[in-house]
N, C-alpha and C. Protein backbone atom coordinates (compact mmCIF):
# COMPACT_ATOMS: atom_id res chain seq x y z
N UNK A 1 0.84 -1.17 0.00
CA UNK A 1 0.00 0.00 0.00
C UNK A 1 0.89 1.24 0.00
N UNK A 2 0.81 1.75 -0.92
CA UNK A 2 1.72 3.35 -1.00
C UNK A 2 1.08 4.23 0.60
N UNK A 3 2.22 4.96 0.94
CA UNK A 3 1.80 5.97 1.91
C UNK A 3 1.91 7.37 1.60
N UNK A 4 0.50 7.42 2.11
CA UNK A 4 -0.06 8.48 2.27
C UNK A 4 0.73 9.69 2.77
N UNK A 5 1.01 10.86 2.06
CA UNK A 5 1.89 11.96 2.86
C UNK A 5 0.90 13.40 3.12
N UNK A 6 1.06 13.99 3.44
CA UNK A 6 0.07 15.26 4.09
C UNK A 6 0.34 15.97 2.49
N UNK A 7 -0.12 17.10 1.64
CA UNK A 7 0.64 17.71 0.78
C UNK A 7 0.89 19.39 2.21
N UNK A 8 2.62 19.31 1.56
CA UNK A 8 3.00 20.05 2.81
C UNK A 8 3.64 21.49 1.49
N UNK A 9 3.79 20.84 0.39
CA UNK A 9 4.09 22.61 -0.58
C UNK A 9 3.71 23.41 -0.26
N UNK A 10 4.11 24.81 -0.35
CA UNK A 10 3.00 25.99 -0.59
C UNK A 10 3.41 26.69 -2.07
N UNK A 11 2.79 27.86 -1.97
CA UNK A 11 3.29 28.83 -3.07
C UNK A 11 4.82 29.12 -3.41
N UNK A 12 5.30 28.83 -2.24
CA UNK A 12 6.57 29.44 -2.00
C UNK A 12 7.16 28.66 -0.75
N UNK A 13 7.97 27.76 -0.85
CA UNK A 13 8.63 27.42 0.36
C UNK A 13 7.71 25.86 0.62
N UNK A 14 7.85 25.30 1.79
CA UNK A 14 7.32 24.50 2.64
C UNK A 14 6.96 24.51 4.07
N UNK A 15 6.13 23.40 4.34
CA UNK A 15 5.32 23.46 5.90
C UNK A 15 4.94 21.96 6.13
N UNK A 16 5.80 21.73 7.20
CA UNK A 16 5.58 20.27 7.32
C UNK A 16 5.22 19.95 8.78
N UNK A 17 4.58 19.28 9.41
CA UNK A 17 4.09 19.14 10.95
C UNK A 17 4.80 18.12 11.45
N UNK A 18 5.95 18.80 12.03
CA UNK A 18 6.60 17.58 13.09
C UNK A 18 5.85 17.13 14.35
N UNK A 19 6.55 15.60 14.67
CA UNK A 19 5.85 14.95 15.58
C UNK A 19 5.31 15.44 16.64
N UNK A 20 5.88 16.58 17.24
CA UNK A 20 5.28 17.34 18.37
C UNK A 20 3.87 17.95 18.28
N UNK A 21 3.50 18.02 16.84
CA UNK A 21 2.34 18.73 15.85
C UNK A 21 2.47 20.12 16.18
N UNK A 22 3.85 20.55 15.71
CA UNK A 22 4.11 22.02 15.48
C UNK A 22 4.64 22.08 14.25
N UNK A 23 4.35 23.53 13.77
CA UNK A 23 4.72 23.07 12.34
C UNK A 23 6.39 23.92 11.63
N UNK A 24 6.64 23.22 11.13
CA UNK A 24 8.41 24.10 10.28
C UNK A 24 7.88 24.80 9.13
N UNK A 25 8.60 25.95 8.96
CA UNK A 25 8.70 26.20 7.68
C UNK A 25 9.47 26.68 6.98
N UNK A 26 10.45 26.23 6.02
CA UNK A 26 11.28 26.54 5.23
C UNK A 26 11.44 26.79 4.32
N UNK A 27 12.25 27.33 3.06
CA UNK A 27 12.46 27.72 2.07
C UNK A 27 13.22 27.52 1.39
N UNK A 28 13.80 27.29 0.17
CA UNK A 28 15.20 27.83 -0.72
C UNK A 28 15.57 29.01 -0.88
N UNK A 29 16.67 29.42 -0.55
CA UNK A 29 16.49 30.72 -0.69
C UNK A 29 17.63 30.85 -2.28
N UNK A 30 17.80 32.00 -1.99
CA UNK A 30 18.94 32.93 -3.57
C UNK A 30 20.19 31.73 -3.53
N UNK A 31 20.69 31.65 -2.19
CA UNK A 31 22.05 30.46 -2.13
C UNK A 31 21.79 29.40 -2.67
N UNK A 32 20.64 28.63 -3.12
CA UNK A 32 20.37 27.80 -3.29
C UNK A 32 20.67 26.62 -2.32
N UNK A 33 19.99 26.95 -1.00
CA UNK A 33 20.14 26.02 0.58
C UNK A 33 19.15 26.19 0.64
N UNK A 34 18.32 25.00 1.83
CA UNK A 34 16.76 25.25 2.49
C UNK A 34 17.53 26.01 3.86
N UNK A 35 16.36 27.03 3.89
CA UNK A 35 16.43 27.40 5.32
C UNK A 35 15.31 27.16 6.06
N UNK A 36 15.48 27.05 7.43
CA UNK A 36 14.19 26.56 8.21
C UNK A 36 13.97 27.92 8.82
N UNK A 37 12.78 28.29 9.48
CA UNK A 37 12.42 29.40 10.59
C UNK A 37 13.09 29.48 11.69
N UNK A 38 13.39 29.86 12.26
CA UNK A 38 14.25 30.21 13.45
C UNK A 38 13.27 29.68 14.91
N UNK A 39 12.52 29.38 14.31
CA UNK A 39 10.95 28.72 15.41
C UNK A 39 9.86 28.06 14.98
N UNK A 40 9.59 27.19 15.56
CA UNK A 40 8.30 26.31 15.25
C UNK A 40 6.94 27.10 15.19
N UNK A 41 6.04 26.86 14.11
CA UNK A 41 4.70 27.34 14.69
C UNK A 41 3.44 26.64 15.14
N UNK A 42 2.67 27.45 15.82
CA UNK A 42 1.93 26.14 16.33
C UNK A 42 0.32 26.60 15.14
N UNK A 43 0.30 27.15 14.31
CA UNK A 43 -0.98 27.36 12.93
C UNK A 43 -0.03 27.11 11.87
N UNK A 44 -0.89 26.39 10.99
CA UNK A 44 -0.52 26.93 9.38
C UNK A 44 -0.58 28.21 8.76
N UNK A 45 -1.31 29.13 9.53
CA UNK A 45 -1.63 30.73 9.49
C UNK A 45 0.14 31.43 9.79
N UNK A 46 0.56 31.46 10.92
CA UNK A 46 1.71 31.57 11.21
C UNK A 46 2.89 31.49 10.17
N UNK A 47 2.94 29.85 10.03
CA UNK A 47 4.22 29.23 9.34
C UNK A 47 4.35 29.87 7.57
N UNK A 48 2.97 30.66 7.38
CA UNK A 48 2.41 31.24 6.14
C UNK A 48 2.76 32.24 5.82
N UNK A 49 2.49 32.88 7.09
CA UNK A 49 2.95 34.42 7.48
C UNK A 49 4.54 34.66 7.31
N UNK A 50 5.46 33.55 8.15
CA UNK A 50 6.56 34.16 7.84
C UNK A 50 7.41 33.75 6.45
N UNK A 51 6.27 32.54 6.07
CA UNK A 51 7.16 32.46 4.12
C UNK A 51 6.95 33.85 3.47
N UNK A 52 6.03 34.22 3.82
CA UNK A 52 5.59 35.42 3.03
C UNK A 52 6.08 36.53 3.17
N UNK A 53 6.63 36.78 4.39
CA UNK A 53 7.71 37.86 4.82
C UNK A 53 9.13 37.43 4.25
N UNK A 54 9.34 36.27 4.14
CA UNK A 54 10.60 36.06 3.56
C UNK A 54 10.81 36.10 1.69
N UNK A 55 9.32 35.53 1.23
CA UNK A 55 9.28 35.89 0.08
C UNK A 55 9.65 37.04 -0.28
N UNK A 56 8.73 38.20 0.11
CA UNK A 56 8.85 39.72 0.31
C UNK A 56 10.08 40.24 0.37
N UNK A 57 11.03 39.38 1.46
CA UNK A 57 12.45 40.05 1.48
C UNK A 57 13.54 39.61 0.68
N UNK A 58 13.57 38.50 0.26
CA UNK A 58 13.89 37.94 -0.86
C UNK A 58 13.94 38.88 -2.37
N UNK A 59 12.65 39.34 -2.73
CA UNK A 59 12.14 40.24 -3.37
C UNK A 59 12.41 41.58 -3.51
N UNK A 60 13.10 42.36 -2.24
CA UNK A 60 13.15 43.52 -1.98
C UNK A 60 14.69 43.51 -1.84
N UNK A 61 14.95 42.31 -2.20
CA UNK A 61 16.96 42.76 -1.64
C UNK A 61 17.81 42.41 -2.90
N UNK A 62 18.33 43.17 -3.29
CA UNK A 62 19.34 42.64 -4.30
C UNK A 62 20.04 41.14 -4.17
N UNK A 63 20.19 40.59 -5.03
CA UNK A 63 20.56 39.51 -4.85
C UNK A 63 21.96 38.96 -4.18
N UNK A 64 23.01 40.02 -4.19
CA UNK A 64 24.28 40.21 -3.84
C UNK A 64 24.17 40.20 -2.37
N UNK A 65 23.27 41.37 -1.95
CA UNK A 65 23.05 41.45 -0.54
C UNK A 65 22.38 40.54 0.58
N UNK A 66 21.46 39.88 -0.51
CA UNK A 66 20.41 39.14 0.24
C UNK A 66 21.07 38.35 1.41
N UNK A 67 21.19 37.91 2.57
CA UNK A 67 21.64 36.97 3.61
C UNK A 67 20.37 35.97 4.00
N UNK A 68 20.69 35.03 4.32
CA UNK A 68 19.92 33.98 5.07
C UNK A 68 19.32 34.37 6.30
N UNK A 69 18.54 34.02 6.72
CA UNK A 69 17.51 34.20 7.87
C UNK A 69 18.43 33.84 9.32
N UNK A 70 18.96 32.73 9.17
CA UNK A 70 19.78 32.31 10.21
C UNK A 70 21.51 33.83 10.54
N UNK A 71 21.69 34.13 9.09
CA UNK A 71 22.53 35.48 9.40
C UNK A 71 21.93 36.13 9.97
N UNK A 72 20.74 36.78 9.34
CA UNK A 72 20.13 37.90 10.12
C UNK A 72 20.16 38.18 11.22
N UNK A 73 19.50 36.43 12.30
CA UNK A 73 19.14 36.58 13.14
C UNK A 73 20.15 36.90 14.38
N UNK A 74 21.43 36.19 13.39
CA UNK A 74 22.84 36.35 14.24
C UNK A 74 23.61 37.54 14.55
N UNK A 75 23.27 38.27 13.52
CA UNK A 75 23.57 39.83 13.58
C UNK A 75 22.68 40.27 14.74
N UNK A 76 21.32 40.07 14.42
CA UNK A 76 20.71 40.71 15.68
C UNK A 76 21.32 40.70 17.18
N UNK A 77 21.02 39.13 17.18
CA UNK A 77 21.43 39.00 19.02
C UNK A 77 22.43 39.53 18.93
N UNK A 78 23.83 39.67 18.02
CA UNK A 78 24.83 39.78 18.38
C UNK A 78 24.90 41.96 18.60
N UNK A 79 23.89 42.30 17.76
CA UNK A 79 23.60 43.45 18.34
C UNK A 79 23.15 44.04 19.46
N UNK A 80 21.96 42.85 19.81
CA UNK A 80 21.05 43.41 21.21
C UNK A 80 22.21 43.02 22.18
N UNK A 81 23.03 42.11 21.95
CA UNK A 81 23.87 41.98 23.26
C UNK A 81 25.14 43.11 23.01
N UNK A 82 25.65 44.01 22.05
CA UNK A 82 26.33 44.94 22.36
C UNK A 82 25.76 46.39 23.18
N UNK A 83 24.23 46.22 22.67
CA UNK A 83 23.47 47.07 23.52
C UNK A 83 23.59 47.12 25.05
N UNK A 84 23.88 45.89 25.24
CA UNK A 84 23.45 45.50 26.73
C UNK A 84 24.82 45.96 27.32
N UNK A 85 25.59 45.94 26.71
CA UNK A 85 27.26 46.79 27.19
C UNK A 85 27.20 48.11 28.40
């Protein structure tokens, strides 16, 4: 019997419900790597929301400039904690 898989595509990216039944969502981005969210969501509303912000930024950044989600986020903390100086 073939098995059955959820269809987890979207428009843009993917959304798949790990065992915990929270859901991932990742992308390909310009590098041609998947990136995952930096956090689980617990809606498909959510995990939707932030492909779509990433689509968007994807979209809005030159391609040279563009960085991965996981950079971004590294720049940040590594900002909020010079703040904290």
């Amino acid at each position: 019997m073939a098995r059955k898989y959820k269809q987890n595509r979207e428009s843009f990216g993917s959304i798949r419900e790990l065992p915990s039944g929270r859901l991932q969502a990742s992308y390909v981005g310009l590098d041609l790597q998947r990136h995952n969210a930096h956090t689980t969501f617990g809606t498909r509303q959510d995990a939707r929301a932030w492909l779509n912000r990433e689509y968007l930024r994807m979209g809005q950044t030159d391609p040279g400039d563009w960085k991965p989600p996981e950079v971004l986020l590294a720049e940040e903390q590594a900002r909020r904690a010079h703040m904290l100086r």
